[in-house]
C-alpha atoms as a PDB file:
ATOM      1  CA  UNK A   1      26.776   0.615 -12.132  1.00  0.00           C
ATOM      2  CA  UNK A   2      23.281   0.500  -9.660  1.00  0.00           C
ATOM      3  CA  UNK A   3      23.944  -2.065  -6.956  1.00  0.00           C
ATOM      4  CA  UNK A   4      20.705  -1.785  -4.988  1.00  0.00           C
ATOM      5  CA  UNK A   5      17.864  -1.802  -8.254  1.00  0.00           C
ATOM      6  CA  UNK A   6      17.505  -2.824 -11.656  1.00  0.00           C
ATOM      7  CA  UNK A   7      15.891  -0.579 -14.321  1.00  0.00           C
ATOM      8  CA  UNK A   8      14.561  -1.186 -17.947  1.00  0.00           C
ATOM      9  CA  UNK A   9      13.422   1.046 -20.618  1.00  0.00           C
ATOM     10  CA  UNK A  10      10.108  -0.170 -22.593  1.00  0.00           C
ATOM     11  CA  UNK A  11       9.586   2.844 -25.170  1.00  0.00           C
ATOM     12  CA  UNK A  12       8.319   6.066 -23.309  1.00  0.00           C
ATOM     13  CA  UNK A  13       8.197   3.533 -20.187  1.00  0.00           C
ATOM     14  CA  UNK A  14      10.867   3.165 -17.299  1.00  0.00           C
ATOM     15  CA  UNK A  15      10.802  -0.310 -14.796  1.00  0.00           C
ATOM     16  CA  UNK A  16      12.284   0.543 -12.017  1.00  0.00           C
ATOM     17  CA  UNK A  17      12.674  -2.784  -9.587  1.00  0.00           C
ATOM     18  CA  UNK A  18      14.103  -2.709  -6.385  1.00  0.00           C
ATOM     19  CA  UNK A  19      16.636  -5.173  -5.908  1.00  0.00           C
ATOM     20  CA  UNK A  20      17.740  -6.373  -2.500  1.00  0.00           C
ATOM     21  CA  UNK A  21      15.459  -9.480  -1.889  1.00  0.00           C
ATOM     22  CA  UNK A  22      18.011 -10.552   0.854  1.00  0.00           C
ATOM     23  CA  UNK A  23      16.870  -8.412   3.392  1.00  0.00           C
ATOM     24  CA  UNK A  24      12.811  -8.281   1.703  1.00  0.00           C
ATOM     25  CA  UNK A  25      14.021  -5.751  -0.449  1.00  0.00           C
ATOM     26  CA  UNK A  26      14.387  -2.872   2.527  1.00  0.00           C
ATOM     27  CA  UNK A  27      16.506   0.301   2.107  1.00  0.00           C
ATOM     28  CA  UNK A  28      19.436   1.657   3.385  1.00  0.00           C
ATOM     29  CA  UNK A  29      20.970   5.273   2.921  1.00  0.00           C
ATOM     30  CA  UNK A  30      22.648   4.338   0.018  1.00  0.00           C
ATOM     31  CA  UNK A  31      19.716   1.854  -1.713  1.00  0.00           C
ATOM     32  CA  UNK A  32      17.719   5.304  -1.113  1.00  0.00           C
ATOM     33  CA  UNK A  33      20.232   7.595  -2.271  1.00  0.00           C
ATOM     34  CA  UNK A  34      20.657   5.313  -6.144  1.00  0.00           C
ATOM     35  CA  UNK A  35      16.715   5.267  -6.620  1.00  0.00           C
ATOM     36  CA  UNK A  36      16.929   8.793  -6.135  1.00  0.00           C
ATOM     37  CA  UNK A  37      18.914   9.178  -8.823  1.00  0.00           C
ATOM     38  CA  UNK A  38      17.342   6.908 -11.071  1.00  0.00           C
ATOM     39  CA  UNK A  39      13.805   8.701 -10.476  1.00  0.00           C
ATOM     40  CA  UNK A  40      16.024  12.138 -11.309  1.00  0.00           C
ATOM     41  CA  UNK A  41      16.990  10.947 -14.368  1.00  0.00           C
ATOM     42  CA  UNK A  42      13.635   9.926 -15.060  1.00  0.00           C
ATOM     43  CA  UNK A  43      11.923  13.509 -14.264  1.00  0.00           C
ATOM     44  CA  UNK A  44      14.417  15.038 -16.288  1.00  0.00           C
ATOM     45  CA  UNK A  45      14.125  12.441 -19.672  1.00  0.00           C
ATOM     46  CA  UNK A  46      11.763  13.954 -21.755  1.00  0.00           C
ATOM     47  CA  UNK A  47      11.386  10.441 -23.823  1.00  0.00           C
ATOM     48  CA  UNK A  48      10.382   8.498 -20.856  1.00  0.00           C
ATOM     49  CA  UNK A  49       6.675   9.391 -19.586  1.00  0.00           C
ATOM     50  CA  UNK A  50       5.449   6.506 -17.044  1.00  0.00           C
ATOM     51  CA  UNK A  51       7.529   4.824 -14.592  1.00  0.00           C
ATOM     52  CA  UNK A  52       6.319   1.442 -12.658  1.00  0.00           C
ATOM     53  CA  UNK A  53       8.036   0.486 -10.034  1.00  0.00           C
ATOM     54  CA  UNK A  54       8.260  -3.107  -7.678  1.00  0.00           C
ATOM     55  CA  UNK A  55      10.608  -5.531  -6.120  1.00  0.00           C
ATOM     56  CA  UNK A  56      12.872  -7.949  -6.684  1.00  0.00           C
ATOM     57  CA  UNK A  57      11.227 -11.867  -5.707  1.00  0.00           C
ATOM     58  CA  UNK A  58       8.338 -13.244  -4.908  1.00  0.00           C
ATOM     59  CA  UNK A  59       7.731 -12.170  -1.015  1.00  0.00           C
ATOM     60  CA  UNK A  60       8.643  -8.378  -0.674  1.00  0.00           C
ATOM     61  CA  UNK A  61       8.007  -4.911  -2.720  1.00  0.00           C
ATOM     62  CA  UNK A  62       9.872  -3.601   0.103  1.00  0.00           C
ATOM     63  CA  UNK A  63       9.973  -4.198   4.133  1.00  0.00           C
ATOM     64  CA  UNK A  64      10.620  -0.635   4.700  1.00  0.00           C
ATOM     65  CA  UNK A  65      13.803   0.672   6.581  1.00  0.00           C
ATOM     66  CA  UNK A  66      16.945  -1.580   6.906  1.00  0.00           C
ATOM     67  CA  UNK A  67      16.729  -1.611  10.652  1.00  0.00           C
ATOM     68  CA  UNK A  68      19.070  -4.075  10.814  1.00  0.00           C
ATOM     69  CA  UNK A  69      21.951  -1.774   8.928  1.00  0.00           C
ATOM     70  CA  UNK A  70      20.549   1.268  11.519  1.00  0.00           C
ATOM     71  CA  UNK A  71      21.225  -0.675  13.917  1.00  0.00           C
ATOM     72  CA  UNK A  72      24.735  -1.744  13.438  1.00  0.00           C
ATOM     73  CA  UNK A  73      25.527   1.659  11.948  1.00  0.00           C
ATOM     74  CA  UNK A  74      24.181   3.484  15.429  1.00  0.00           C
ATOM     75  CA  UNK A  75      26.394   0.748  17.424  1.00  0.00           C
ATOM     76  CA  UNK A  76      29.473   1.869  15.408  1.00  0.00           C
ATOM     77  CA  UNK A  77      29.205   5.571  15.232  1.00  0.00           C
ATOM     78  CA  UNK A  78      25.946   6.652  17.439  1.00  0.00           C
ATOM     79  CA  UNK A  79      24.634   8.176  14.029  1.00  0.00           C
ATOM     80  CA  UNK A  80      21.515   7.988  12.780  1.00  0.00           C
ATOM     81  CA  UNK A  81      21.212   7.095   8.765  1.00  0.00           C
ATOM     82  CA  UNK A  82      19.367   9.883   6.974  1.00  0.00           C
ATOM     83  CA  UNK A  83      17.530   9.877   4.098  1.00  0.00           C
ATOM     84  CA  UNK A  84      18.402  11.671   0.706  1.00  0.00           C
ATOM     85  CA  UNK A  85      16.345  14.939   0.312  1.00  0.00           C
ATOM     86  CA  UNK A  86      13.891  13.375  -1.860  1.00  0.00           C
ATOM     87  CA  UNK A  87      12.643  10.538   0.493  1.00  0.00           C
ATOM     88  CA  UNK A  88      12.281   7.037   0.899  1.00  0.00           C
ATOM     89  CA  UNK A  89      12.701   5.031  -2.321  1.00  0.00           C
ATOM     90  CA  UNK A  90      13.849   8.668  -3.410  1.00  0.00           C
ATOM     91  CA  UNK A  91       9.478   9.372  -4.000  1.00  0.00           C
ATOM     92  CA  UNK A  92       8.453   9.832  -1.174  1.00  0.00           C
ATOM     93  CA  UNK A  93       9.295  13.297  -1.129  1.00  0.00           C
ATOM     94  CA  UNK A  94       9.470  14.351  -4.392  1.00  0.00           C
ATOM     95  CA  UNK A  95       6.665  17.000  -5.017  1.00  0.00           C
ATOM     96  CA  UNK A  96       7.245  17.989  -8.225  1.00  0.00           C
ATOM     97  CA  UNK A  97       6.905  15.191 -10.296  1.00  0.00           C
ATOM     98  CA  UNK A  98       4.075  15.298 -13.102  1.00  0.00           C
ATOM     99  CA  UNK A  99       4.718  11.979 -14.853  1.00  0.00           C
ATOM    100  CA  UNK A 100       2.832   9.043 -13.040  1.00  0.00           C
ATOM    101  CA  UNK A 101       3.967   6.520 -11.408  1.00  0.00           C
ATOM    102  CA  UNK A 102       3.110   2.995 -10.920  1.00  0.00           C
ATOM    103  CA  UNK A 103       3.373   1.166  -7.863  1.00  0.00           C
ATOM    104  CA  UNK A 104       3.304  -3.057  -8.777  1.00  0.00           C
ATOM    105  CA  UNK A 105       3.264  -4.324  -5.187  1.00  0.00           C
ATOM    106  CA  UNK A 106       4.333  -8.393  -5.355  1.00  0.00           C
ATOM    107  CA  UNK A 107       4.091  -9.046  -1.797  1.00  0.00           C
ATOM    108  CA  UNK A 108       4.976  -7.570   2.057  1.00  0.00           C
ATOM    109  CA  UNK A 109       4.960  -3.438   1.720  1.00  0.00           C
ATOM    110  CA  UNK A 110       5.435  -2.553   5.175  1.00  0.00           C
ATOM    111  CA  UNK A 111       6.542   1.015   6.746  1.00  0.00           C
ATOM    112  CA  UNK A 112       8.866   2.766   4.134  1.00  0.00           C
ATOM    113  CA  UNK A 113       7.530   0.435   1.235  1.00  0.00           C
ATOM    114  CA  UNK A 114       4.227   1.086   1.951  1.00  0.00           C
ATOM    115  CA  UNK A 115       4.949   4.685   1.614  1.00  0.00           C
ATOM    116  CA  UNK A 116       6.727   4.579  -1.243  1.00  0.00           C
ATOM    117  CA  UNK A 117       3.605   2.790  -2.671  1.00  0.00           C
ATOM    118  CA  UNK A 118       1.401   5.220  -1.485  1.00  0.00           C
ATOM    119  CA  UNK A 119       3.872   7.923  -2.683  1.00  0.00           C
ATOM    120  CA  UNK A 120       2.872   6.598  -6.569  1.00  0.00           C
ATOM    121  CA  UNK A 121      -0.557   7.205  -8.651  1.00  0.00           C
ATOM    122  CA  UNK A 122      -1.569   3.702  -9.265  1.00  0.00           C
ATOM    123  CA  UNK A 123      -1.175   0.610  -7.119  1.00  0.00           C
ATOM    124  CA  UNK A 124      -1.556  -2.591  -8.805  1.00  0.00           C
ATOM    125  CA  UNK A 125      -1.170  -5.510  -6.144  1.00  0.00           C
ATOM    126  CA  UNK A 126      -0.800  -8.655  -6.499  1.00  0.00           C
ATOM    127  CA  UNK A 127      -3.117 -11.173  -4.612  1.00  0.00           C
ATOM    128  CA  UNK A 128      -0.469 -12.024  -1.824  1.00  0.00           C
ATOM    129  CA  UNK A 129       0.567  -8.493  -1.065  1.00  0.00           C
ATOM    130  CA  UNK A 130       0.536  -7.227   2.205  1.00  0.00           C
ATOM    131  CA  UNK A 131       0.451  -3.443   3.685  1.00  0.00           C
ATOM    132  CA  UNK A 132       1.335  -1.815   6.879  1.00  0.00           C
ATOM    133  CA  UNK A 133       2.646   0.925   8.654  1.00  0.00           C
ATOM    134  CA  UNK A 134       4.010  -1.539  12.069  1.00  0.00           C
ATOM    135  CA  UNK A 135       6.338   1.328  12.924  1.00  0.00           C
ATOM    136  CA  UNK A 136       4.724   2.236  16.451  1.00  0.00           C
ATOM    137  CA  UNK A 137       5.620  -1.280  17.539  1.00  0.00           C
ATOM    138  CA  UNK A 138       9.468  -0.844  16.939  1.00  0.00           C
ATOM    139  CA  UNK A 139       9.145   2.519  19.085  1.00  0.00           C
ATOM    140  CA  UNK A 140       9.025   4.873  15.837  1.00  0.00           C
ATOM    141  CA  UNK A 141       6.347   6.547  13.612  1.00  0.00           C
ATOM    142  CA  UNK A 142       5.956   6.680   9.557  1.00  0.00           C
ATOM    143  CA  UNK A 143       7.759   9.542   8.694  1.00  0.00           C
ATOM    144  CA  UNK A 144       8.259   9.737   5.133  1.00  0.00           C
ATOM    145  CA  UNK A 145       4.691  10.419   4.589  1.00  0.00           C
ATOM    146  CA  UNK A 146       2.822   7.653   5.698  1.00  0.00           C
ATOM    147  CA  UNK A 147       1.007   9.318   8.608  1.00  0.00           C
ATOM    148  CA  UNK A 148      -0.207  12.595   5.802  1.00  0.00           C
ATOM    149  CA  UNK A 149      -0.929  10.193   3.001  1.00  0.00           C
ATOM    150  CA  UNK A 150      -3.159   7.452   4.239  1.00  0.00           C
ATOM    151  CA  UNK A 151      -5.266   9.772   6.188  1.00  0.00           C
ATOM    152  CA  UNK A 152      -6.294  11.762   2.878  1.00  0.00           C
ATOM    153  CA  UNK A 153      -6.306   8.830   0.870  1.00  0.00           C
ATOM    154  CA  UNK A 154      -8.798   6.338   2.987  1.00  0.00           C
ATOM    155  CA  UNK A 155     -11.343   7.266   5.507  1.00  0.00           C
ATOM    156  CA  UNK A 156      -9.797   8.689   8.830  1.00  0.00           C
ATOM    157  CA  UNK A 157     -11.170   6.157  10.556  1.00  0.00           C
ATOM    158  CA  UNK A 158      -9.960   3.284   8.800  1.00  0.00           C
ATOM    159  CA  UNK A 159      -6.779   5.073   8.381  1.00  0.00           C
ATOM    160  CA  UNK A 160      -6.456   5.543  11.806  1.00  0.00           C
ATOM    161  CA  UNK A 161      -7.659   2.087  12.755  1.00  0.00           C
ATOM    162  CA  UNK A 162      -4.593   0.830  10.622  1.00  0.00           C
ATOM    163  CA  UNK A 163      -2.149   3.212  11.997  1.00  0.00           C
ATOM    164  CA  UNK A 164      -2.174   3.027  15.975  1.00  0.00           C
ATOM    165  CA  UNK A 165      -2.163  -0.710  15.673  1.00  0.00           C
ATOM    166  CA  UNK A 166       0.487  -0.908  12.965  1.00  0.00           C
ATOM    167  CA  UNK A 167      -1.737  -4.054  11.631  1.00  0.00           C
ATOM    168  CA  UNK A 168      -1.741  -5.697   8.251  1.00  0.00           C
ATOM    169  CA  UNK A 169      -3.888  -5.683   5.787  1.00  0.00           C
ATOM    170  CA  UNK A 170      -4.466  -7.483   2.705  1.00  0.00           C
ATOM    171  CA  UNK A 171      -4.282  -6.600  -0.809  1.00  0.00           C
ATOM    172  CA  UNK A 172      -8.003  -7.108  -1.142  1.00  0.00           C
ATOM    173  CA  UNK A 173      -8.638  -5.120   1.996  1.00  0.00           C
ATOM    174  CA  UNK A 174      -6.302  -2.138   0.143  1.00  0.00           C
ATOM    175  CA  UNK A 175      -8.732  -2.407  -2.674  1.00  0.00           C
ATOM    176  CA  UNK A 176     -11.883  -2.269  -0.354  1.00  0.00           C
ATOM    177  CA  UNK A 177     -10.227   0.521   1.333  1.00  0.00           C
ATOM    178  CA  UNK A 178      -9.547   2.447  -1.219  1.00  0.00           C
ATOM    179  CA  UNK A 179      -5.598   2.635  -1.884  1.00  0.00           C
ATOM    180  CA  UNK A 180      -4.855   0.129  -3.822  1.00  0.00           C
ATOM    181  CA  UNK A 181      -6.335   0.737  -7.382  1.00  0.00           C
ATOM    182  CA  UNK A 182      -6.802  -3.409  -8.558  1.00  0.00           C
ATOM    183  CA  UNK A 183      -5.637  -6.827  -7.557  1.00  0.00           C
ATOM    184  CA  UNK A 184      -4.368  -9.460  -9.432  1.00  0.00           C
ATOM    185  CA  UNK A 185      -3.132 -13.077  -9.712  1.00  0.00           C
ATOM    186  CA  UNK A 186       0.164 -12.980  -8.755  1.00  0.00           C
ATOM    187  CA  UNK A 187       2.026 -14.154 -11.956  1.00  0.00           C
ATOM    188  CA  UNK A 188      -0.427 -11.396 -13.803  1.00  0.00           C
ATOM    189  CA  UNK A 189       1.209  -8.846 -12.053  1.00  0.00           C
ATOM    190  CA  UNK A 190       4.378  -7.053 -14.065  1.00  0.00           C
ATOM    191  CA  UNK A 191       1.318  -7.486 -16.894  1.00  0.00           C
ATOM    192  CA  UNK A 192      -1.493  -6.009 -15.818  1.00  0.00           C
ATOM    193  CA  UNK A 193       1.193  -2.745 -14.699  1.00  0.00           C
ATOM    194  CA  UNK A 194       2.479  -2.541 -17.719  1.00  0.00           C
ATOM    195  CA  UNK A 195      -1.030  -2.652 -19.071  1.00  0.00           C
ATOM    196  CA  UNK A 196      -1.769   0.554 -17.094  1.00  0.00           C
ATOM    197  CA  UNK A 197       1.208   1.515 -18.054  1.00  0.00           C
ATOM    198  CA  UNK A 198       0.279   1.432 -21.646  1.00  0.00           C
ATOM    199  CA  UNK A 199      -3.407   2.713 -21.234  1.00  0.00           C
ATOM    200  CA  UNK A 200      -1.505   6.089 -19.929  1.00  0.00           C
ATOM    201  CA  UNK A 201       0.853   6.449 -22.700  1.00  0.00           C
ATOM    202  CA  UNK A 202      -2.101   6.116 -25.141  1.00  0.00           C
ATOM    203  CA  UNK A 203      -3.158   9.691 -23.210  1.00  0.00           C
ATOM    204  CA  UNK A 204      -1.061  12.724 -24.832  1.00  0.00           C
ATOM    205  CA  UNK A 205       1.778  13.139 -21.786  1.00  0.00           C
ATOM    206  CA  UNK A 206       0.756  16.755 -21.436  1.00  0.00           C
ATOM    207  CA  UNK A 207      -2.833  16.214 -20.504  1.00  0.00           C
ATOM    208  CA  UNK A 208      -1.216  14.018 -18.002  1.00  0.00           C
ATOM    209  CA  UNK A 209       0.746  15.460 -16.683  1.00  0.00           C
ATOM    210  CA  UNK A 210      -1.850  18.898 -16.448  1.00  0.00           C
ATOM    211  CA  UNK A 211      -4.008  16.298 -14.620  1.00  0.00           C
ATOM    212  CA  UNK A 212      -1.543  15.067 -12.017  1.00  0.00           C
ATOM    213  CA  UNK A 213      -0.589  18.329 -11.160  1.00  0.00           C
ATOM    214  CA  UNK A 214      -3.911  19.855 -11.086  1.00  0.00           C
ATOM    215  CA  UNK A 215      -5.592  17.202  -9.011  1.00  0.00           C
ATOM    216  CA  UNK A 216      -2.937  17.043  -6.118  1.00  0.00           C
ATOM    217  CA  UNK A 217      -2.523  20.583  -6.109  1.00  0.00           C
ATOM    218  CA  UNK A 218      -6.020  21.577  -6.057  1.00  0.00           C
ATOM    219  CA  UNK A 219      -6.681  19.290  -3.051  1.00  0.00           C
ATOM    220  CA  UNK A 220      -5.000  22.366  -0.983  1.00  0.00           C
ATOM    221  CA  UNK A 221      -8.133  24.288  -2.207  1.00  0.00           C
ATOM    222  CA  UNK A 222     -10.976  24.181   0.272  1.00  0.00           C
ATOM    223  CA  UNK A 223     -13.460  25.272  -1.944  1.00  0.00           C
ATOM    224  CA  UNK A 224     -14.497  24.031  -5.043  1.00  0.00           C
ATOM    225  CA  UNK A 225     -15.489  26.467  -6.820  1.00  0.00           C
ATOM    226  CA  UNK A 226     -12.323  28.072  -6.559  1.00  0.00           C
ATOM    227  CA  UNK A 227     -10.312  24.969  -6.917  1.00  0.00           C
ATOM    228  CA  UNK A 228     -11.857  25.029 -10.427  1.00  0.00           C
ATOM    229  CA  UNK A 229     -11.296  28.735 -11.085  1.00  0.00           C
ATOM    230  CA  UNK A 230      -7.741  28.404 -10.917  1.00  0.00           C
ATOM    231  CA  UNK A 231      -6.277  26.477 -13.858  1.00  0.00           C
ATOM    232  CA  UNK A 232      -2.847  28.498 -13.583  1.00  0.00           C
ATOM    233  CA  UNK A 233      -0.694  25.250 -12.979  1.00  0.00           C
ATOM    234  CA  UNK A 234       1.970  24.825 -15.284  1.00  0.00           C
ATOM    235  CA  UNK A 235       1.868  22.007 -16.757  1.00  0.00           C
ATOM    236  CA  UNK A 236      -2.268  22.961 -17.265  1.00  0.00           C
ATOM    237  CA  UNK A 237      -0.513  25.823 -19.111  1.00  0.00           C
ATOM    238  CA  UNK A 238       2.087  24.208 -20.709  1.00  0.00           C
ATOM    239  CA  UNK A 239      -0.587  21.438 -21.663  1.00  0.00           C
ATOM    240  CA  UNK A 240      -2.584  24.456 -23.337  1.00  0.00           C
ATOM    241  CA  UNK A 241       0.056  25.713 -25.547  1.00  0.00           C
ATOM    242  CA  UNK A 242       1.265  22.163 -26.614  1.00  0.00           C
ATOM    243  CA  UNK A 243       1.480  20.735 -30.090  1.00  0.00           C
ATOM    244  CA  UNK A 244      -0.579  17.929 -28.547  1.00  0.00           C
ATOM    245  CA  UNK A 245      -3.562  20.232 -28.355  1.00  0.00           C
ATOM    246  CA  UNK A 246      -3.738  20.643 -31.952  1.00  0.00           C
ATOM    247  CA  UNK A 247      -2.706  16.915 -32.393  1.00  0.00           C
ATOM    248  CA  UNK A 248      -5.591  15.169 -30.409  1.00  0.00           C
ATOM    249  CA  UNK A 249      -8.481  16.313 -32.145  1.00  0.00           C
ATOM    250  CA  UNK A 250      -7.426  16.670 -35.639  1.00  0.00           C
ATOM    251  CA  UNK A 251      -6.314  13.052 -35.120  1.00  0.00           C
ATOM    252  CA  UNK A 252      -9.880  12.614 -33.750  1.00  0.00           C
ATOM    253  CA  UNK A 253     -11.654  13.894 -37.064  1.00  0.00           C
ATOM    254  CA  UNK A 254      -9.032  12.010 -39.530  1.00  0.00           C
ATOM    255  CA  UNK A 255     -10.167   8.668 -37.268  1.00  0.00           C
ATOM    256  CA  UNK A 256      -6.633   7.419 -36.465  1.00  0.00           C
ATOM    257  CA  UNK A 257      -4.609   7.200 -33.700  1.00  0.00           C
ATOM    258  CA  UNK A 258      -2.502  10.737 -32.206  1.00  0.00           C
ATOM    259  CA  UNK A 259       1.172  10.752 -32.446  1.00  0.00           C
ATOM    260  CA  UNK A 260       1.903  12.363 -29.260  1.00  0.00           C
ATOM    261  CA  UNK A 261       4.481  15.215 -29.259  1.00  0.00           C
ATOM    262  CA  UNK A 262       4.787  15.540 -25.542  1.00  0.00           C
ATOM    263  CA  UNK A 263       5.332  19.213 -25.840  1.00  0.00           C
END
């Protein structure tokens, strides 16, 4: 039984939402180490294709670390919590994951839930949510990928301008910016996700998934011209072999809509 999220199956979609709106929804070792497992189990279901994920209230997608736990547990033992092997939120370092995912930020992302958002493929925010990475002025830095992320994401400049003061910034800012992908009424929220949701499931999962992988790899490639030469990812591959690829445009000619294989 999950203690520390809820999660809900929607057809090929998983909602995962984090559930610990007593503290603003922040994580602790072991609130890491279940949505870890609940993203495994959704990299390794082939029926589920698109995950979204947010938190539990009205106020917080997540504040980040539980400092308050870390603290208590360093006064106890001297030890300092560690995080499971596949990050914060158990995304935000998890590398090989080809199915999207869908950030639905409902209010304060700040530190670790800001990375987990940027972490994700899509960030849908609602009107009142709030981003930063304030962990210079508690005396630490944004280690689960905050510091890498933003700066290729954003502008340096503005990424760095948001970094070494640790300020906030509003979800209309994000969109200006450039890392959050819309912004919404608040109550249209868990909608307008799902909505994005369901415009990627309309895609065959394969061409997705060849896209995701391609596109982050390739931004390791310098030069575009060889970026482009080198298709030998393998879910490009796998994507090329697929049923889907025969699927797509003979449902094309007969004018109705694909039924998607996902393999």
């Amino acid at each position: 039984m999950r203690q520390y999220c809820k999660v809900e199956t929607d057809g090929r979609l998983l909602i995962v939402t984090i559930d610990r709106p007593e503290v603003a929804n922040a994580l602790h070792p072991m609130a890491n180490q279940e949505l870890a497992d609940v993203f495994d189990e959704f990299a390794a279901n082939p029926e589920l294709w698109v995950a979204i994920i947010t938190g539990a209230g009205d106020k917080a997608f997540c504040a980040g670390n539980d400092l308050k736990y870390h603290a208590e547990l360093r006064a106890k033992t001297g030890a300092r919590p560690q995080s499971p092997p596949k990050g914060f939120g158990g995304i935000t370092n998890r590398h090989d994951l080809e199915k999207p995912l869908i950030a639905a930020v409902n209010g304060v992302a700040m530190g670790g839930g800001f990375e987990i958002a940027l972490a994700t493929d899509i960030i849908i925010a609602s009107e009142q949510a709030r981003f930063a990475l304030p962990e210079p002025r508690v005396g630490l830095a944004a280690g689960a990928g905050g510091m890498q992320r933003l700066s290729r994401q954003i502008p340096l400049k503005r990424a760095m301008g948001m970094m070494l003061t640790g300020r906030h910034v509003s979800a209309r800012e994000g969109y200006e910016l450039g890392f959050v992908t819309a912004v919404v009424p608040h109550l249209q929220l868990m909608s307008e996700a799902r909505r994005w949701a369901h415009e990627i499931l309309a895609c065959s999962p394969m061409s997705i998934r060849a896209t995701k992988q391609t596109v982050l790899r390739s931004l390791d490639v310098p030069a575009l011209e060889i970026a482009m030469r080198n298709l030998n990812y393998p879910a490009y591959v796998a994507m090329t072999r697929s049923e889907d690829t025969i699927e797509g445009p003979k449902a094309f000619a007969e004018k109705r809509k694909p039924e998607w294989k996902g393999r």
